[in-house]
C-alpha atoms as a PDB file:
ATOM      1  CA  UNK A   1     131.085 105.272 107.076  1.00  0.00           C
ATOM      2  CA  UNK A   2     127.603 105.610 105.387  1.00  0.00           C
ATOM      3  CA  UNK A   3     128.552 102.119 103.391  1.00  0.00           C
ATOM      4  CA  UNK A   4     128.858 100.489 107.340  1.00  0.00           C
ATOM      5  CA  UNK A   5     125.979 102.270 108.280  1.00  0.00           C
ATOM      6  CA  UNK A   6     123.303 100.534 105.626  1.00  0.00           C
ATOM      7  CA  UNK A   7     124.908  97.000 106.662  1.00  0.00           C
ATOM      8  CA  UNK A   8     123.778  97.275 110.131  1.00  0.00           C
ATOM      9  CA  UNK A   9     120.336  95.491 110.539  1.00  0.00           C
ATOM     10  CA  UNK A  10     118.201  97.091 113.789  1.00  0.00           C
ATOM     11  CA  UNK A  11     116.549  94.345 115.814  1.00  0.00           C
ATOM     12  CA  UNK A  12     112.827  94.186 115.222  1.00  0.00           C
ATOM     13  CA  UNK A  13     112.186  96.557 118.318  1.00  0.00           C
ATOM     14  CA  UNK A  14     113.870  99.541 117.517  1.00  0.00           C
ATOM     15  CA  UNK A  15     112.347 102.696 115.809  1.00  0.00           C
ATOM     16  CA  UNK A  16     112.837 103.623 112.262  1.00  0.00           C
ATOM     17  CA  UNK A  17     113.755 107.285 110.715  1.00  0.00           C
ATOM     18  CA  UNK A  18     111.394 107.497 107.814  1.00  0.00           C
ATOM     19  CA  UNK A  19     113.976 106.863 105.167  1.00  0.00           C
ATOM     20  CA  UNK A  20     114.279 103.458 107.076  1.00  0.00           C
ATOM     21  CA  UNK A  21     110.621 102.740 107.199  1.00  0.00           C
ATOM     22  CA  UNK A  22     110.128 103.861 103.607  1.00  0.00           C
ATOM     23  CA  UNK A  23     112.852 100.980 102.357  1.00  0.00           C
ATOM     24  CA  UNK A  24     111.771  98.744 104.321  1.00  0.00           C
ATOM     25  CA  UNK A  25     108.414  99.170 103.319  1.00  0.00           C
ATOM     26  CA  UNK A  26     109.369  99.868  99.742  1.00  0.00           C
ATOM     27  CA  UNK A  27     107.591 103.049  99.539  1.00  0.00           C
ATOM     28  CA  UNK A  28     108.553 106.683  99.042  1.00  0.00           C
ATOM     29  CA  UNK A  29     108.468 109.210 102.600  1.00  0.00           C
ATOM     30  CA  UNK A  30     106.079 111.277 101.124  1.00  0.00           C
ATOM     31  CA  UNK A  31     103.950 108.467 100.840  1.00  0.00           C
ATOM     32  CA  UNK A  32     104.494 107.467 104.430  1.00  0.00           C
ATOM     33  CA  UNK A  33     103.865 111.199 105.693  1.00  0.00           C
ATOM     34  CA  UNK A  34     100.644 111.281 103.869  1.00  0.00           C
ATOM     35  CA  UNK A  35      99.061 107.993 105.474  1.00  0.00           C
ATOM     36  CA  UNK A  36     100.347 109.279 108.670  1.00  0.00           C
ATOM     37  CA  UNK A  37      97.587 112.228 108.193  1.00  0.00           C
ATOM     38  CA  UNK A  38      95.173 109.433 107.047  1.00  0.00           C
ATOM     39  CA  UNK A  39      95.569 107.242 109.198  1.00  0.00           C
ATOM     40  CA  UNK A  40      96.057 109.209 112.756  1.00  0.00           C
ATOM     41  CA  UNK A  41      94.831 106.574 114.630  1.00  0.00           C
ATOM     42  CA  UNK A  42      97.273 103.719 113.468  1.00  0.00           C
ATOM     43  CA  UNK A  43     100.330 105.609 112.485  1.00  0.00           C
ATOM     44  CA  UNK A  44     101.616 108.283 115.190  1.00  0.00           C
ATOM     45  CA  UNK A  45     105.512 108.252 114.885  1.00  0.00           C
ATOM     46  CA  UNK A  46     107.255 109.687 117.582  1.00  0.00           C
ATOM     47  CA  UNK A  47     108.427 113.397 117.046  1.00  0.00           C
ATOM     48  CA  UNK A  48     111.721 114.767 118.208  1.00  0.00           C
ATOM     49  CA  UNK A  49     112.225 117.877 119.024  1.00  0.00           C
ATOM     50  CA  UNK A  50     113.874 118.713 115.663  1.00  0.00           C
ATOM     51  CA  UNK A  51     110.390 117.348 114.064  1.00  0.00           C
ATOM     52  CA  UNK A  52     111.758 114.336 112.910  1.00  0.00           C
ATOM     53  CA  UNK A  53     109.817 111.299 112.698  1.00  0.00           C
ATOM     54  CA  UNK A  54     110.772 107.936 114.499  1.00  0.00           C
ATOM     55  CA  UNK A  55     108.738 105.112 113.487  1.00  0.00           C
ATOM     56  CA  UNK A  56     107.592 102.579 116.215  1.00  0.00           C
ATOM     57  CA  UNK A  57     107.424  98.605 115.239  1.00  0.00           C
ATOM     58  CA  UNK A  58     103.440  99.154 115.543  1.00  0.00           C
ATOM     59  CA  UNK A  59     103.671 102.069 113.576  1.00  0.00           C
ATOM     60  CA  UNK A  60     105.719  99.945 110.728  1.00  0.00           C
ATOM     61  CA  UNK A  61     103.206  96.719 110.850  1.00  0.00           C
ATOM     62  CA  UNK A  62     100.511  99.633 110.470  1.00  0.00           C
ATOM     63  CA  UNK A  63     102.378 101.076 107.270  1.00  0.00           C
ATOM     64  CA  UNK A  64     102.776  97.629 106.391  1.00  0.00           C
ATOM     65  CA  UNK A  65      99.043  96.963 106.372  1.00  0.00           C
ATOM     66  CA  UNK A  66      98.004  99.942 104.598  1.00  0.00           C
ATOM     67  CA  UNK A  67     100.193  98.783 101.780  1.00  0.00           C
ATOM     68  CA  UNK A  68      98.731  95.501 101.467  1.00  0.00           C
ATOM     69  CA  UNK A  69      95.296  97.074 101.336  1.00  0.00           C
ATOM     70  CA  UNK A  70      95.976  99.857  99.210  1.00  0.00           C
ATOM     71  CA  UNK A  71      99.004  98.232  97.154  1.00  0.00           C
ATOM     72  CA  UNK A  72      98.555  94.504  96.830  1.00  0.00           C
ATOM     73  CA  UNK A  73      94.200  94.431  97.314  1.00  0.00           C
ATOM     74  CA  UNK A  74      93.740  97.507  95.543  1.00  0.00           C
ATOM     75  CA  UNK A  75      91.340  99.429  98.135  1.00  0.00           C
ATOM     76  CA  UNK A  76      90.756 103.397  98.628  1.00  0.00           C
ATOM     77  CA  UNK A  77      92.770 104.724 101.560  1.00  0.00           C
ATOM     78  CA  UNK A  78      88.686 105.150 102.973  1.00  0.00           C
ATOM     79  CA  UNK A  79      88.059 101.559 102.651  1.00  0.00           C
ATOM     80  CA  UNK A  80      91.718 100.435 104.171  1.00  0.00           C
ATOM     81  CA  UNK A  81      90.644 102.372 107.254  1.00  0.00           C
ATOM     82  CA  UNK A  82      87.398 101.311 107.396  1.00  0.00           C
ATOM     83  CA  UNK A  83      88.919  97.392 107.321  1.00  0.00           C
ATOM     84  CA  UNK A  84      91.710  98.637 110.024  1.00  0.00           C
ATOM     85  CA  UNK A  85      89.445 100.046 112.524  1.00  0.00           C
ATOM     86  CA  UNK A  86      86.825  97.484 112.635  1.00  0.00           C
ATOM     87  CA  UNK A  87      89.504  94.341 112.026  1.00  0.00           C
ATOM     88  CA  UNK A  88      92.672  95.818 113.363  1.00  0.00           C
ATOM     89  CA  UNK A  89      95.828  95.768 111.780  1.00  0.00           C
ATOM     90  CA  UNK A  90      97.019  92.170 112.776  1.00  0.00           C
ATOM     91  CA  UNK A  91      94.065  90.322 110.910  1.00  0.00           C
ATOM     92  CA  UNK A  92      95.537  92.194 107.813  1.00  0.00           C
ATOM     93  CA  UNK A  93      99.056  90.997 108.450  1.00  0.00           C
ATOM     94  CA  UNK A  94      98.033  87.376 108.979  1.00  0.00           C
ATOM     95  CA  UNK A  95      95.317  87.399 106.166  1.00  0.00           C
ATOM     96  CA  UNK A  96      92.173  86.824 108.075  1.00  0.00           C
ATOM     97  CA  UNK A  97      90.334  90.590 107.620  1.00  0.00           C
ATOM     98  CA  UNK A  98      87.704  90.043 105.451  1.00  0.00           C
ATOM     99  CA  UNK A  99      86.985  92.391 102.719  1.00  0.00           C
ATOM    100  CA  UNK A 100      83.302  93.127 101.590  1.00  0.00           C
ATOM    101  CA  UNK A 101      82.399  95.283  98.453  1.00  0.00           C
ATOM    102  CA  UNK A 102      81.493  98.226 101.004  1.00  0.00           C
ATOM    103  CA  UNK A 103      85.181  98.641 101.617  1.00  0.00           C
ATOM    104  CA  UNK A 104      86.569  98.145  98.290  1.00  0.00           C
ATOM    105  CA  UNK A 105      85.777 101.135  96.041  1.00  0.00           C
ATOM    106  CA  UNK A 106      86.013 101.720  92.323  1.00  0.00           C
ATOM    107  CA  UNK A 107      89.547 102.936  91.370  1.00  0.00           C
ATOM    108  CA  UNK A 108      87.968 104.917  88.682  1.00  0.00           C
ATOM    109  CA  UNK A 109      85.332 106.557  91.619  1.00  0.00           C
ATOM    110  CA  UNK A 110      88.428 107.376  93.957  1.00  0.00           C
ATOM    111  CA  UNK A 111      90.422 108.805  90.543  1.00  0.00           C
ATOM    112  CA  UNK A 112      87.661 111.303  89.764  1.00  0.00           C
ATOM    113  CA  UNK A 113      87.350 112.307  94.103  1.00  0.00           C
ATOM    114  CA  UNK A 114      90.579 112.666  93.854  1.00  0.00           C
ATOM    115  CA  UNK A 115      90.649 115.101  91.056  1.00  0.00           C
ATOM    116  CA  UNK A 116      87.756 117.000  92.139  1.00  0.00           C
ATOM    117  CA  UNK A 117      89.789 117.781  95.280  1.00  0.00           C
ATOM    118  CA  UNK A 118      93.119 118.922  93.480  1.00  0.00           C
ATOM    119  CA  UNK A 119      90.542 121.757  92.215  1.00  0.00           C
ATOM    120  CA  UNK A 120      88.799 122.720  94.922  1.00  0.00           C
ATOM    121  CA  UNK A 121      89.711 125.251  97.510  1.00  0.00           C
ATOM    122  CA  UNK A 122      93.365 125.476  96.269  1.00  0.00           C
ATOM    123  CA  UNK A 123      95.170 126.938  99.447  1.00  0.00           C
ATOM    124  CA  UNK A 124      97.020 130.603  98.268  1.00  0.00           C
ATOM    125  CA  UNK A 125      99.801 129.705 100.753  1.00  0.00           C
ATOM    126  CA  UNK A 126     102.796 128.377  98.818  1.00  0.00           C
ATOM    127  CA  UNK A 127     103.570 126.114 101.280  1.00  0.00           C
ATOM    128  CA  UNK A 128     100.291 124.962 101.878  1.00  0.00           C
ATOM    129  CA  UNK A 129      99.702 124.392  98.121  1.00  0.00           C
ATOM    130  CA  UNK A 130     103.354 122.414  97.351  1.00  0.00           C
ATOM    131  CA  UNK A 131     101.676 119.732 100.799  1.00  0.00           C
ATOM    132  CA  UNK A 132      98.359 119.806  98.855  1.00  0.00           C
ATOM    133  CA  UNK A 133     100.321 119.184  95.509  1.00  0.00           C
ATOM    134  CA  UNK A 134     102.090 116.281  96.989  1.00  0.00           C
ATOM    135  CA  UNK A 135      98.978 114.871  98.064  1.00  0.00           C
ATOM    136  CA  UNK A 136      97.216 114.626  95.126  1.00  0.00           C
ATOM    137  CA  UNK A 137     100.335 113.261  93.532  1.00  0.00           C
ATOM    138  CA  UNK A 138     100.336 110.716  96.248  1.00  0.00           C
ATOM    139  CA  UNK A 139      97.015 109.634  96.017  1.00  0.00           C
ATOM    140  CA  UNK A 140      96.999 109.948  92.098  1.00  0.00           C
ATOM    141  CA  UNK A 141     100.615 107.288  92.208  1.00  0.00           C
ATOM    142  CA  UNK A 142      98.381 104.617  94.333  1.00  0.00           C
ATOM    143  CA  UNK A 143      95.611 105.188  92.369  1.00  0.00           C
ATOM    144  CA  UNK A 144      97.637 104.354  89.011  1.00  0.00           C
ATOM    145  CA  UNK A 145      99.427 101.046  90.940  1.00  0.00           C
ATOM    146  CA  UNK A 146      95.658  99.891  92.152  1.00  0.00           C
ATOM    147  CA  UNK A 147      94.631 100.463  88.241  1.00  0.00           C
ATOM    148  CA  UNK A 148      97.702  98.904  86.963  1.00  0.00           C
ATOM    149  CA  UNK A 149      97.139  95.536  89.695  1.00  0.00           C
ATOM    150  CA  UNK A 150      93.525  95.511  88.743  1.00  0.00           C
ATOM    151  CA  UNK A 151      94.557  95.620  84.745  1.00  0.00           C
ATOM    152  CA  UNK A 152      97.121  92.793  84.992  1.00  0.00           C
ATOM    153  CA  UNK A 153      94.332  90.419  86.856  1.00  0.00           C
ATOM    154  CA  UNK A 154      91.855  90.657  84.392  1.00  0.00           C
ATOM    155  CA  UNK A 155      94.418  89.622  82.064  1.00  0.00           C
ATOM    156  CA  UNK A 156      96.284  86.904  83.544  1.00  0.00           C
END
């Protein structure tokens, strides 16, 4: 049944659980719940009652911008939000927002922030440390694929 399931394709209007937007994407869910808290404004899933998450096709081209920002151009989750509010998600998915040096931070900058913060103020709540944990690890995972992107383009 589940082998049926995967080789149904959903038309380009219907929502998305988050293991569907995560593959289609090509990102992990933890990823996707985390720029949902970043990004508020441009990702708010539906809830169910049951607290699970149904993506909306604006919510997906959303995802789908922050990972060309973050992923592909190599900019802090501050400076892909920055570009998204003042240019708006479609001039990322067509390729027309511009991006100035004022959005684009250092890698190594955002690596030490993000440090700093797995330090700070650790929450006592086990809970509320394992969500903190996984944060950091998020953020420290994009921060390794921006270094890794910015590595191979000075040498090629």
């Amino acid at each position: 049944m589940t082998a049926l399931k995967a080789r149904i394709e959903k038309s380009a209007d219907a929502y998305r659980s988050i293991g569907e937007a995560a593959a289609e994407l090509g990102l992990e869910t933890h990823v996707l719940r985390y720029w949902e808290t970043r990004f508020p404004r441009q990702v708010s899933p539906v809830k169910r009652p049951d607290g699970r998450r149904l993506f909306r096709p604006q919510d997906i081209d959303a995802l789908r911008a922050i990972r060309i920002l973050v992923h592909e151009r190599g900019m802090t989750l501050k400076g892909a939000k920055a570009v998204l509010v003042q240019q708006g998600v479609a001039a990322v998915l067509t390729g027309t927002a511009t991006i100035t040096p004022d959005t684009a931070a250092s890698p190594a900058r955002e690596l030490q922030e993000t440090l700093a913060r797995a330090f700070t103020d650790v929450p006592t709540d086990p809970e509320a440390r394992r969500e903190r944990l996984n944060g950091t690890l998020t953020e420290l995972s994009e921060l390794k694929l921006r270094l890794d992107a910015l590595r191979a383009r000075r040498q090629g």
